[in-house]
Protein backbone atom coordinates (compact mmCIF):
# COMPACT_ATOMS: atom_id res chain seq x y z
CA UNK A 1 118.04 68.09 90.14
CA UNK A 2 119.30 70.27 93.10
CA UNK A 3 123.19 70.48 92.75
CA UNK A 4 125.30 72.25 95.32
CA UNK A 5 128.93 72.67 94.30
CA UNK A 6 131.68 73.74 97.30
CA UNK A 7 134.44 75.66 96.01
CA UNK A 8 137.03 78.17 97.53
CA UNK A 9 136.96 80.00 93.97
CA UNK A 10 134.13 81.35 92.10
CA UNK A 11 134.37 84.67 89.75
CA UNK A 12 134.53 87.04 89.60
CA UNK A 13 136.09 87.61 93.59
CA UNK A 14 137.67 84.76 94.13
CA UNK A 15 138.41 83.66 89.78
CA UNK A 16 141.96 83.65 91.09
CA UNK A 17 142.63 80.08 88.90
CA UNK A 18 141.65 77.55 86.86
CA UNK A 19 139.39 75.52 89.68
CA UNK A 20 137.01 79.14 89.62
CA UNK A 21 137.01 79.29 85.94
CA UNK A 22 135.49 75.23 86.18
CA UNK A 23 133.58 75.90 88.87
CA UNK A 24 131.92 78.58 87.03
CA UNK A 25 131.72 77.30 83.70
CA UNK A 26 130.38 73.74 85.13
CA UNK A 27 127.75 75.83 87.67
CA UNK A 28 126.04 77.76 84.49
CA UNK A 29 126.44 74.67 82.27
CA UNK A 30 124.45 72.75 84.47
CA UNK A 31 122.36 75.77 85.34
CA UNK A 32 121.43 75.66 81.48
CA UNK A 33 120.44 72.35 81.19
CA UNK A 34 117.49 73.25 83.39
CA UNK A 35 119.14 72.54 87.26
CA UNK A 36 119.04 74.46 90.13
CA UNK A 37 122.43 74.91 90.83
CA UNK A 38 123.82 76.41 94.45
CA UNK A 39 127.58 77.46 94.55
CA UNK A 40 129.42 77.59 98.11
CA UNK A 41 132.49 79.84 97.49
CA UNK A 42 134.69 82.13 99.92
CA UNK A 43 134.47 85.55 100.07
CA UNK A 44 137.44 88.10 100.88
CA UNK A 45 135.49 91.63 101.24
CA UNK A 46 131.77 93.05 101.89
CA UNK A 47 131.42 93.47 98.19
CA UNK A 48 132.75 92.66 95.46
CA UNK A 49 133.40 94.71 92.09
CA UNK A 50 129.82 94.12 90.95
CA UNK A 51 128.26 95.99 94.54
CA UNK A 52 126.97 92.42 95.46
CA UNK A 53 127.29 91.72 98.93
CA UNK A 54 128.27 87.79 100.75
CA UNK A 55 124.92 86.95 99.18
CA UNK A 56 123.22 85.11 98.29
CA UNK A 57 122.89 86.33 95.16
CA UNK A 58 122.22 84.97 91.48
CA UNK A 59 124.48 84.75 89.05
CA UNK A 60 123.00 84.35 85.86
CA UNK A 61 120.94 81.08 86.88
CA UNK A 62 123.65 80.13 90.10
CA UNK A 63 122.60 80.90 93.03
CA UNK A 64 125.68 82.05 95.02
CA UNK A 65 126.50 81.67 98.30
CA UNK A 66 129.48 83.14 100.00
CA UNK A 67 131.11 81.79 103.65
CA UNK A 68 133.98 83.48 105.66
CA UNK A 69 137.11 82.85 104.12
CA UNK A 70 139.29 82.31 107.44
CA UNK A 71 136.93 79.62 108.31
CA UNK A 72 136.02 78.31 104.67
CA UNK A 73 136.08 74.26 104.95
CA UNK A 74 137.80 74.17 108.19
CA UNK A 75 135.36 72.05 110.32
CA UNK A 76 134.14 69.05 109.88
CA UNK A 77 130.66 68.09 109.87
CA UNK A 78 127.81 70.41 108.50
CA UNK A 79 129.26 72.95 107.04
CA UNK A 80 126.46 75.44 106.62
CA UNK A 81 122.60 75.23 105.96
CA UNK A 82 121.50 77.28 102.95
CA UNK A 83 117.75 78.16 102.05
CA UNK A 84 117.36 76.58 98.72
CA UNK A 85 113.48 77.79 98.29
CA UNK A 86 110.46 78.31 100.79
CA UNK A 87 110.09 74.21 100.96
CA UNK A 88 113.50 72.73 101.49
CA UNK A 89 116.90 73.62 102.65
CA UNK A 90 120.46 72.58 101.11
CA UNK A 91 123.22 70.79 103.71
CA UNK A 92 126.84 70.92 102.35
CA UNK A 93 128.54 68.28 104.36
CA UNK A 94 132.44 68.09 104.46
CA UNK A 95 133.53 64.74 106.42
C-alpha cells in the first residue's frame, strides 16, 4: 500500500516532540511491514545535521519530503504533488 503521512515534525530537524517521535516510529513501522511509505514534514534550514538537503530523501525505507515551513499546511486544497515512482504521483490533500 502507498501511505503518505503529513506532519509538521519528523526527526531528526523538526523531532522537536512527541507527534515527530510517532510520526517517525509509525513511518518505519509501516515501512517494515513491506509499504511504501512518503512523509510530508516542514523544514527550517537548507540542511539539516545529516548534510541532507529539503529532499527528498530516504530515510531508512521513508521517503521524506520536506515543504516550506512558513507556508506548511496553510492553504487549502492540494497541498503539493510528490513523485512517488516513474508511474504515479502522490496528492496530499488538506480540506
Amino acid at each position: 500500500m502507498n501511505i503518505c503521512i503529513v506532519s509538521r515534525e519528523y526527526p531528526p530537524e523538526t523531532g522537536w516532540g512527541g507527534i515527530g517521535t510517532y510520526t517517525y516510529h509509525l513511518a518505519q513501522g509501516l515501512a517494515r511491514r513491506g509499504h511504501a511509505v512518503h512523509v510530508v514534514a516542514q523544514y527550517i534550514s537548507d540542511a539539516d545535521e545529516l548534510g541532507r538537503g529539503r529532499g527528498p530523501y530516504y530515510d531508512g525505507e521513508v521517503l521524506v519530503h520536506r515543504v516550506e515551513h512558513t507556508t506548511f499546511l496553510r492553504k487549502r486544497g492540494v497541498l503539493m504533488s510528490l513523485p512517488c515512482d516513474g508511474n504515479t504521483e502522490c496528492m496530499c490533500i488538506r480540506k
